[in-house]
C-alpha atoms as a PDB file:
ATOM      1  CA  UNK A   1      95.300 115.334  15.642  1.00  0.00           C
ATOM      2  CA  UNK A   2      95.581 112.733  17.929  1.00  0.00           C
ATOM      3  CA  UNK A   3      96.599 114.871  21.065  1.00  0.00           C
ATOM      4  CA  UNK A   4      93.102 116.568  20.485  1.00  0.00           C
ATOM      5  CA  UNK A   5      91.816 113.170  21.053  1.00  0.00           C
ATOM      6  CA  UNK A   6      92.036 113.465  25.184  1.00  0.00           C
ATOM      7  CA  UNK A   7      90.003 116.559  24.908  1.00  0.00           C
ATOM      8  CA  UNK A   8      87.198 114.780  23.454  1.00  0.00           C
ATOM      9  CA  UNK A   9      83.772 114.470  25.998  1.00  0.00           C
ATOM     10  CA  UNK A  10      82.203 116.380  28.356  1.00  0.00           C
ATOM     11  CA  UNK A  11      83.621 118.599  31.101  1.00  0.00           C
ATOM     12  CA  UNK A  12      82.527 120.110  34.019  1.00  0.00           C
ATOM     13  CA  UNK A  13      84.778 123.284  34.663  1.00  0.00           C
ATOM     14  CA  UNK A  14      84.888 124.863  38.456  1.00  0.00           C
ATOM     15  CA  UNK A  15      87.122 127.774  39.712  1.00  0.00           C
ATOM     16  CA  UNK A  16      86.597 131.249  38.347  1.00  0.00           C
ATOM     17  CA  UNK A  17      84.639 129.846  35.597  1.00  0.00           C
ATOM     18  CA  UNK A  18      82.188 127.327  36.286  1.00  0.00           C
ATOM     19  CA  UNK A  19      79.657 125.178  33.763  1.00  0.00           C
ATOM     20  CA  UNK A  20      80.329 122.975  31.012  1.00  0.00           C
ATOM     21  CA  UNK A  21      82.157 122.069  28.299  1.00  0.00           C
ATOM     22  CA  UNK A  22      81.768 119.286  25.200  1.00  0.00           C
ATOM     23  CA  UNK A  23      84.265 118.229  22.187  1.00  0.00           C
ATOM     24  CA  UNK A  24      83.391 115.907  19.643  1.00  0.00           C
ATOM     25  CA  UNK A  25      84.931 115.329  16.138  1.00  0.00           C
ATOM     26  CA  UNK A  26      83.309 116.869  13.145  1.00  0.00           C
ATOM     27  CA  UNK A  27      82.233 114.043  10.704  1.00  0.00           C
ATOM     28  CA  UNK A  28      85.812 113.283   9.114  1.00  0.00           C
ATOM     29  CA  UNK A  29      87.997 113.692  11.988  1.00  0.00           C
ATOM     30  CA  UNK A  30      89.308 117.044  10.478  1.00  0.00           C
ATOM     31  CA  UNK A  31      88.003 119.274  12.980  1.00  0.00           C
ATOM     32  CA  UNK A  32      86.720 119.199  16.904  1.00  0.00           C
ATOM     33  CA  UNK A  33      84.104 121.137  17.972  1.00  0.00           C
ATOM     34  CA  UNK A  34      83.570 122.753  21.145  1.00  0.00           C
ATOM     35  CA  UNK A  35      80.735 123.879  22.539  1.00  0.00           C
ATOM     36  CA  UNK A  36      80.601 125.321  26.039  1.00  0.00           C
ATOM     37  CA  UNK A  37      77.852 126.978  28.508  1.00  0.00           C
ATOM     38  CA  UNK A  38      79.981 128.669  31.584  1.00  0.00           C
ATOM     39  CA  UNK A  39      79.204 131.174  33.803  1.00  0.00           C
ATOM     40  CA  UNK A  40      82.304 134.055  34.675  1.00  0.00           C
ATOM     41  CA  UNK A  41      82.116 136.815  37.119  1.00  0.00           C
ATOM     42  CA  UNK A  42      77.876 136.478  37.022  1.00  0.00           C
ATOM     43  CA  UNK A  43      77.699 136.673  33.235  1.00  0.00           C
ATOM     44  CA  UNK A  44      76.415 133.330  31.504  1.00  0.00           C
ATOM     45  CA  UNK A  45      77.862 132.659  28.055  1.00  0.00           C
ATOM     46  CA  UNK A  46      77.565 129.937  25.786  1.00  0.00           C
ATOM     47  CA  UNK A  47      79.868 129.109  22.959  1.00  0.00           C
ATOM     48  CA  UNK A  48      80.626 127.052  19.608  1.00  0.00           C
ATOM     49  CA  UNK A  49      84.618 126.547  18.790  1.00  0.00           C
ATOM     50  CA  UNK A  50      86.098 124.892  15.629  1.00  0.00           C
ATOM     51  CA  UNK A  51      89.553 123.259  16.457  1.00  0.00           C
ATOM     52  CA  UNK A  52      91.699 122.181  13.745  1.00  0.00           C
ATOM     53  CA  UNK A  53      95.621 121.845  12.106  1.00  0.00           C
ATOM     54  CA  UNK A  54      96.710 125.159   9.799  1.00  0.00           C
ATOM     55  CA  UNK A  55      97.811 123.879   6.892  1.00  0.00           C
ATOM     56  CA  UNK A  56      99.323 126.716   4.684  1.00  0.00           C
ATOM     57  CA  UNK A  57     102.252 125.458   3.094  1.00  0.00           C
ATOM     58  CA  UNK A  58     105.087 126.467   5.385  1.00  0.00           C
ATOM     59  CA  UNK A  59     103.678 127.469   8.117  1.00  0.00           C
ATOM     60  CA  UNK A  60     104.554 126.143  11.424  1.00  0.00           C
ATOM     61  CA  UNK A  61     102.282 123.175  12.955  1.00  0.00           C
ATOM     62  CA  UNK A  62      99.641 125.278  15.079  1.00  0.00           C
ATOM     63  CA  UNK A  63      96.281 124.252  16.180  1.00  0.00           C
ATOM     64  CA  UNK A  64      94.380 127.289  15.644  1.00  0.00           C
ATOM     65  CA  UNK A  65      90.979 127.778  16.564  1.00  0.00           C
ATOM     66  CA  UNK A  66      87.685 130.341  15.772  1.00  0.00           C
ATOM     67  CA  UNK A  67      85.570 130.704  18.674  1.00  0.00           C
ATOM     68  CA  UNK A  68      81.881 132.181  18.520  1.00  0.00           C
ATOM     69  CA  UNK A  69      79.785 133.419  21.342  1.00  0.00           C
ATOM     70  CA  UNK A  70      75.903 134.418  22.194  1.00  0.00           C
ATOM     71  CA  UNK A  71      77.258 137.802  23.018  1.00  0.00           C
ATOM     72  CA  UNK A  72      78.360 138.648  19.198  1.00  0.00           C
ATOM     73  CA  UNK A  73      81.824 137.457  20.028  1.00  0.00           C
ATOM     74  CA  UNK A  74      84.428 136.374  17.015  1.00  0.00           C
ATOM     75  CA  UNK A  75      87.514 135.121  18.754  1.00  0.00           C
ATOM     76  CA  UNK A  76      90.790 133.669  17.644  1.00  0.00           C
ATOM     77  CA  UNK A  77      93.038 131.152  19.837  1.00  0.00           C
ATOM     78  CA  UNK A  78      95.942 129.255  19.011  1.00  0.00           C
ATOM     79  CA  UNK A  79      96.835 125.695  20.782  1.00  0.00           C
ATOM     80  CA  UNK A  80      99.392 122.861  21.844  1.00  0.00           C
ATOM     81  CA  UNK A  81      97.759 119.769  23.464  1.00  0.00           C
ATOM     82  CA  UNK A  82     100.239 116.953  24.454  1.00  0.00           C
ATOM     83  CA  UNK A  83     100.223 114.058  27.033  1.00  0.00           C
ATOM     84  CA  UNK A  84     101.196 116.756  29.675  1.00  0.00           C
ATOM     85  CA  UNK A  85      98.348 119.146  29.335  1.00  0.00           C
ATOM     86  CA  UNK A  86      97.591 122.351  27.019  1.00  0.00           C
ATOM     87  CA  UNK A  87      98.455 125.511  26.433  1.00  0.00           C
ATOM     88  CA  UNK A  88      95.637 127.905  24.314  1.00  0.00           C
ATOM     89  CA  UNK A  89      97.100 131.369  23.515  1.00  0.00           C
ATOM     90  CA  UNK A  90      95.023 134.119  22.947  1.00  0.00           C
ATOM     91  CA  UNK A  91      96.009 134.927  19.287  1.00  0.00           C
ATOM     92  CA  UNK A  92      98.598 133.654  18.408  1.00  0.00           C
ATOM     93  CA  UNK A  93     101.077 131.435  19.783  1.00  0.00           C
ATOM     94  CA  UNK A  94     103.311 133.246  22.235  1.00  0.00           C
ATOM     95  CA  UNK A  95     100.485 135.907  23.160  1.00  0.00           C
ATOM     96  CA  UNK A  96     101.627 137.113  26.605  1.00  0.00           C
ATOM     97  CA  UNK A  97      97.759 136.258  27.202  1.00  0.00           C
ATOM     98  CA  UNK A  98      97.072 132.200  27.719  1.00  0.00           C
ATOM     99  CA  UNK A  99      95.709 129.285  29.204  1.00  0.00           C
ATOM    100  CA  UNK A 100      98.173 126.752  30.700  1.00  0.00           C
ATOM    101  CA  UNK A 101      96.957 123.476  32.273  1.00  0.00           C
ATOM    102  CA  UNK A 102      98.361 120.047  33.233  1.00  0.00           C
ATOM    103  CA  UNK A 103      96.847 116.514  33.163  1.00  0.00           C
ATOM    104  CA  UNK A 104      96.369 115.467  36.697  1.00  0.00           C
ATOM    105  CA  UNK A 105      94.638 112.124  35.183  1.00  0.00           C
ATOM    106  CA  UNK A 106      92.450 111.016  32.144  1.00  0.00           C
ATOM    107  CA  UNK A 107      89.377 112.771  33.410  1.00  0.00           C
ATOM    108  CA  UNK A 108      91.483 116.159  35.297  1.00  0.00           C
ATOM    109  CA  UNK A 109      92.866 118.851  33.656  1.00  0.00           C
ATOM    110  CA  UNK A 110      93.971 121.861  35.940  1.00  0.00           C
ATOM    111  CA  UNK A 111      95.276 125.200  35.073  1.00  0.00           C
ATOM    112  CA  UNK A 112      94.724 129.216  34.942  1.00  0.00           C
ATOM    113  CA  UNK A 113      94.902 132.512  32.806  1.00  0.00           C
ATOM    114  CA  UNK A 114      98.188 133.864  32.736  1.00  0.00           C
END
């Protein structure tokens, strides 16, 4: 999971959504969880994700992820994280609904819903 790595910290996002946003590796390194409290279009959510590898025998290397909210929200994503930035799906990978960003440094990470 090492790509995960650069996501770990805190984060201050800005743009459309604004707040902040933590990662930190569940005791064994196995899983990162996320926790965020952002602020979209005057609504305020906060959230708890759990990152990590699928593993089912054949299936194709996928970070998948369950994200919870404080609205009653159950949501699945799917990732890639690399030294260039990160793509999280919505679903599954290839959704025509997901997050593309690029490393501008260590501490910058830009992108947008496509």
């Amino acid at each position: 999971m090492k790509p995960l790595d650069k996501l770990v910290g805190t984060w201050k996002a800005s743009g459309e959504t604004t707040g902040e946003l933590s990662y930190e590796w569940m005791e064994g390194g196995f899983f990162l969880i996320a926790r965020g409290d952002t602020e979209q279009n005057g609504q305020r959510t906060k959230h708890v994700e759990i990152i990590g590898y699928d593993h089912e025998a054949g299936a194709e290397p996928a970070v998948p992820s369950r994200l919870y909210t404080n609205r009653g929200d159950s949501l699945s994503y799917t990732h890639e994280v690399d030294d260039k930035g990160m793509t999280s799906w919505f679903g599954p990978k290839g959704s025509p609904t997901f997050f593309k960003a690029r490393w501008i440094d260590d501490d910058t990470l830009t992108g947008a819903w496509e």
